[in-house]
N, C-alpha and C. Protein backbone atom coordinates (compact mmCIF):
# COMPACT_ATOMS: atom_id res chain seq x y z
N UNK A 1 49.85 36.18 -54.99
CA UNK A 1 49.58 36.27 -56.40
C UNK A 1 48.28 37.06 -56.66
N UNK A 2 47.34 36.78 -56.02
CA UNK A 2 46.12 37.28 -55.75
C UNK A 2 45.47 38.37 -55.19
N UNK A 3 46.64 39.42 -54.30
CA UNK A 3 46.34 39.74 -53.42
C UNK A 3 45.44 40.99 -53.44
N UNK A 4 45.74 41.51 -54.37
CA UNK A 4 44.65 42.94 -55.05
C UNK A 4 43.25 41.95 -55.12
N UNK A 5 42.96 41.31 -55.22
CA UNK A 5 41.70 40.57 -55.61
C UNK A 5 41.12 40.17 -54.04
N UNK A 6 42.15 39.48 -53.09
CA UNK A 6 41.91 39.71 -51.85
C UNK A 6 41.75 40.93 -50.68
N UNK A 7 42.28 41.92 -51.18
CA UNK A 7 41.62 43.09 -50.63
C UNK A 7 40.41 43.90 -51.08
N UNK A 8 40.47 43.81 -52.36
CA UNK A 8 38.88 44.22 -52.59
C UNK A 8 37.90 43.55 -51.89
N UNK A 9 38.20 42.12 -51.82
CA UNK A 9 36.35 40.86 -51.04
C UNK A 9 37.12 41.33 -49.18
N UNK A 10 37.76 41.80 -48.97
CA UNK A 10 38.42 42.33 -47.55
C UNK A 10 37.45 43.68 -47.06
N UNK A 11 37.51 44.34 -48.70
CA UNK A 11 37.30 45.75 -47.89
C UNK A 11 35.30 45.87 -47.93
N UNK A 12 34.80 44.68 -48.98
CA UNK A 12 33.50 44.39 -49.29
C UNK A 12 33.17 43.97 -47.47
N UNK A 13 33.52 43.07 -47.38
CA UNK A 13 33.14 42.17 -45.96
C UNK A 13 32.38 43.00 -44.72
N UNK A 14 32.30 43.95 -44.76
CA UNK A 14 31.81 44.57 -43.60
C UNK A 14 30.90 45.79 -43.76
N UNK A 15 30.38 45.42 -45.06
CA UNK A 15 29.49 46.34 -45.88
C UNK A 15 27.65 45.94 -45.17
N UNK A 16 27.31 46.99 -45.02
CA UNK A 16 25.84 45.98 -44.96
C UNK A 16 24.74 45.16 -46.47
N UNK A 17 25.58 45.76 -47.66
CA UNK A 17 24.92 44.87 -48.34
C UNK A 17 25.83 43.45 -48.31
N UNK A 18 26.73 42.94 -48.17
CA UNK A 18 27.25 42.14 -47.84
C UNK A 18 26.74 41.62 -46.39
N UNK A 19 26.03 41.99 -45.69
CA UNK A 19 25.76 41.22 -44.11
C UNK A 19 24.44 40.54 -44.64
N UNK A 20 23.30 41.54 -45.27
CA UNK A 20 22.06 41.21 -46.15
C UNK A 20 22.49 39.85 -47.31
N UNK A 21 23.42 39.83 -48.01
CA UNK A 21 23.32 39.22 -48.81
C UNK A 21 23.60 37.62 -47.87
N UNK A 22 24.63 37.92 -46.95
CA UNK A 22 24.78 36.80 -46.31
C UNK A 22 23.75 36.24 -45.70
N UNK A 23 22.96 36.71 -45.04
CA UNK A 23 21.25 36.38 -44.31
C UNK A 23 20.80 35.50 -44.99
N UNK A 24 20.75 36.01 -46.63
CA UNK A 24 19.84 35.62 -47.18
C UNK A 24 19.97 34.10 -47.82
N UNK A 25 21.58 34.39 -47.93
CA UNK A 25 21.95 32.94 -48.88
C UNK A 25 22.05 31.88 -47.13
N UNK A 26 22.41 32.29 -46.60
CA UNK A 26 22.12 30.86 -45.40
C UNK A 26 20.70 30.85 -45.29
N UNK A 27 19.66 31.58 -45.65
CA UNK A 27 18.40 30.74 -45.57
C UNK A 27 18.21 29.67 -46.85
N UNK A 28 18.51 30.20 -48.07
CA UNK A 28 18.61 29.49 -49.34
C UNK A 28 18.88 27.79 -49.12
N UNK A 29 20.64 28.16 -48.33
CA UNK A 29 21.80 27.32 -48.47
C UNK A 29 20.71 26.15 -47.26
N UNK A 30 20.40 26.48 -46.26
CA UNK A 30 19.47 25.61 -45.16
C UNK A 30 18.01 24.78 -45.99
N UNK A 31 17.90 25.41 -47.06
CA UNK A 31 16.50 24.48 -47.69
C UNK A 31 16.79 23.30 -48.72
N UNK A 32 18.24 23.95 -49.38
CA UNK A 32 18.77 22.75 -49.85
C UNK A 32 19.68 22.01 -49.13
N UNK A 33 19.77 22.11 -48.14
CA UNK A 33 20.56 21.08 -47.49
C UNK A 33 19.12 19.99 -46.38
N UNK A 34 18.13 20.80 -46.59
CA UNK A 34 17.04 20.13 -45.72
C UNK A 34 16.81 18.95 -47.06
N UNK A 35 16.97 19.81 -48.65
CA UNK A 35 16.18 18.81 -49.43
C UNK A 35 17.53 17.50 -49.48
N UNK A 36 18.90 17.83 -49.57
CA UNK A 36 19.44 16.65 -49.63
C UNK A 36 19.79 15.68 -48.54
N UNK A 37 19.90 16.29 -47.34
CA UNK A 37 19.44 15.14 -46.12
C UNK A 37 18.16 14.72 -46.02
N UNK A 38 17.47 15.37 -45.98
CA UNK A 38 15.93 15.29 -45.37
C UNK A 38 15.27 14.17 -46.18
N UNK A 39 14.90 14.91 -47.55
CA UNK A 39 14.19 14.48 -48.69
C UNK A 39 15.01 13.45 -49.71
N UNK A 40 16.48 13.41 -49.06
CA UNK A 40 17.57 12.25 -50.00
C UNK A 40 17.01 12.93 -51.24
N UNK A 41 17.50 14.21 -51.83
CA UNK A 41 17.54 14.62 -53.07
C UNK A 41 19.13 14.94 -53.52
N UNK A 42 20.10 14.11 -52.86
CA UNK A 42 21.03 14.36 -53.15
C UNK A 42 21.39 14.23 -54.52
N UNK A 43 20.58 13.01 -55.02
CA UNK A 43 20.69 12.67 -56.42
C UNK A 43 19.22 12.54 -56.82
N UNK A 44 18.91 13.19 -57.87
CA UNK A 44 17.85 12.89 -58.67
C UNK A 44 17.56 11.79 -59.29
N UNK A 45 16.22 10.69 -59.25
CA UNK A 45 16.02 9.60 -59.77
C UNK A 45 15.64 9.43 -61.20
N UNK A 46 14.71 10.53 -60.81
CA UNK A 46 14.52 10.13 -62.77
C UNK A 46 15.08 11.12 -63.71
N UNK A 47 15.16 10.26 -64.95
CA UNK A 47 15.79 10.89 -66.13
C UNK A 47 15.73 12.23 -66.70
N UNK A 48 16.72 12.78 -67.80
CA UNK A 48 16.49 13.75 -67.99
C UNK A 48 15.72 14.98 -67.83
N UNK A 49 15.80 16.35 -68.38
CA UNK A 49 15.92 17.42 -67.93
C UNK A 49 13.93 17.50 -67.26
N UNK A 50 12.97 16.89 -67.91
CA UNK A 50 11.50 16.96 -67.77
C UNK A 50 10.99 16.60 -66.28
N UNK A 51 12.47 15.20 -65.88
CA UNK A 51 11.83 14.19 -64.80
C UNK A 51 12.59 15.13 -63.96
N UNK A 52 13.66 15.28 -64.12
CA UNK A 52 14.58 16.24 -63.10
C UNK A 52 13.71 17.92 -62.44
N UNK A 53 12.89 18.41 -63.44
CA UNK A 53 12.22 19.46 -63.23
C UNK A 53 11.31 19.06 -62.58
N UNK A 54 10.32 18.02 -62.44
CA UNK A 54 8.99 17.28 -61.56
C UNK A 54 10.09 16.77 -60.94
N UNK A 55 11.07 16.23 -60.49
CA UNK A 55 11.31 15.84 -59.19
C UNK A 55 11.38 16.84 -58.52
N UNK A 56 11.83 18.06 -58.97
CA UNK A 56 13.01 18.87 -57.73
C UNK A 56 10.84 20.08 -57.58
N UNK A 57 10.24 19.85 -58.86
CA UNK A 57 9.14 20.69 -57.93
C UNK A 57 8.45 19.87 -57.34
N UNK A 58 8.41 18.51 -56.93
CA UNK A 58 7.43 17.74 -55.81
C UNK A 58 8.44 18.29 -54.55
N UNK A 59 9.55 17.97 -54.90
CA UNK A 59 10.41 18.01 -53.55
C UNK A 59 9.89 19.89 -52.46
N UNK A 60 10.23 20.89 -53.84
CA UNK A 60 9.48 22.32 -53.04
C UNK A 60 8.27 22.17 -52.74
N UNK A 61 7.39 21.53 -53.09
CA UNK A 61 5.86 21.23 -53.15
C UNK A 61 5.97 21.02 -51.67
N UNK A 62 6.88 19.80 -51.25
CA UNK A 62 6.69 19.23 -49.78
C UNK A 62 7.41 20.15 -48.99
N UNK A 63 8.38 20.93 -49.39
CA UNK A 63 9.10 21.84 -48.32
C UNK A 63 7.34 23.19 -48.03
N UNK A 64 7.00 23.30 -49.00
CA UNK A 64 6.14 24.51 -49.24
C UNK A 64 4.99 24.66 -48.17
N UNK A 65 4.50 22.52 -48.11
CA UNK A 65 3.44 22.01 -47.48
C UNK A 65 4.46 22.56 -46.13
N UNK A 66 4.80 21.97 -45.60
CA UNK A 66 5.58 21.97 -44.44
C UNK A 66 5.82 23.18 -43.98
N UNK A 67 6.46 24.05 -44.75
CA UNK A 67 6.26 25.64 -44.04
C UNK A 67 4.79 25.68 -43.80
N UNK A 68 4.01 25.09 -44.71
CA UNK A 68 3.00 26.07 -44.64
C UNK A 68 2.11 25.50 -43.05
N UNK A 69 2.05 24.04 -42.81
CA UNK A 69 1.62 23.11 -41.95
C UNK A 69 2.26 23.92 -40.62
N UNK A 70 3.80 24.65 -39.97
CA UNK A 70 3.97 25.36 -39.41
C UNK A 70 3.30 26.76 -39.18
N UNK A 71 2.46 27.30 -39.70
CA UNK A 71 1.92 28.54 -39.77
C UNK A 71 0.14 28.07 -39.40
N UNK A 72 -0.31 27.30 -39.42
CA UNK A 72 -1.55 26.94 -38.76
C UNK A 72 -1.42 26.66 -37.48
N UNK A 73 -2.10 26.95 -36.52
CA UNK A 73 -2.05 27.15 -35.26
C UNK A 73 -2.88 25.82 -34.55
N UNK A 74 -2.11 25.11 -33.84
CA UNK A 74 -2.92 23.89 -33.15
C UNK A 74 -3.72 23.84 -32.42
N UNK A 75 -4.82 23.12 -31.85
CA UNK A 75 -5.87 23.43 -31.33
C UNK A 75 -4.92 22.58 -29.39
N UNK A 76 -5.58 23.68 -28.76
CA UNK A 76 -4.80 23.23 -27.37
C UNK A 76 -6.09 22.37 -26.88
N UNK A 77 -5.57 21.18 -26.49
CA UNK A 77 -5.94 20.06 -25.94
C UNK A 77 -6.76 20.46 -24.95
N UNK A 78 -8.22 19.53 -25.14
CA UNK A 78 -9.03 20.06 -23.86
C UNK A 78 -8.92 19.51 -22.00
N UNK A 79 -8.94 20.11 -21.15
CA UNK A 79 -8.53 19.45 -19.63
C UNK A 79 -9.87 18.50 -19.69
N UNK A 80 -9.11 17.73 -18.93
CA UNK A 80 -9.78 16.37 -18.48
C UNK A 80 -10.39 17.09 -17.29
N UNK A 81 -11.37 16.87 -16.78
CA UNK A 81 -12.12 17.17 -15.41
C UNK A 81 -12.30 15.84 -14.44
């Protein structure tokens, strides 16, 4: 029924803006899936649209900390003598 509609996303598929676009959305798709396992943001707790906007920016706040806590470099442990 479809099938003109399926060969056009056929003949897209092997495009490099299509390989780029894919890159990009599995990094996206990996931060919200960190926030709804990780951070249990599967569901938002508080109410309407104000509490929903301060939840979901504490939640990037802590993804943000966390990248950022990865990018400081640890101090290597001193030898015991």
């Amino acid at each position: 029924m479809h099938e003109a509609a399926r060969e056009v996303v056929r003949s897209l598929r092997d495009t490099p803006e299509y390989l780029q676009s894919r890159r990009e959305r599995k990094k996206v798709e990996m931060l919200f899936a960190h926030l709804k396992r990780i951070l249990r943001m599967g569901r938002l707790r508080l109410r309407g649209p104000c509490g929903a906007r301060d939840e979901f920016t504490l939640a990037a706040i802590a993804q943000n900390l966390r990248k950022l806590a990865k990018l400081i470099p640890m101090p290597q442990p001193a030898m015991a003598i």
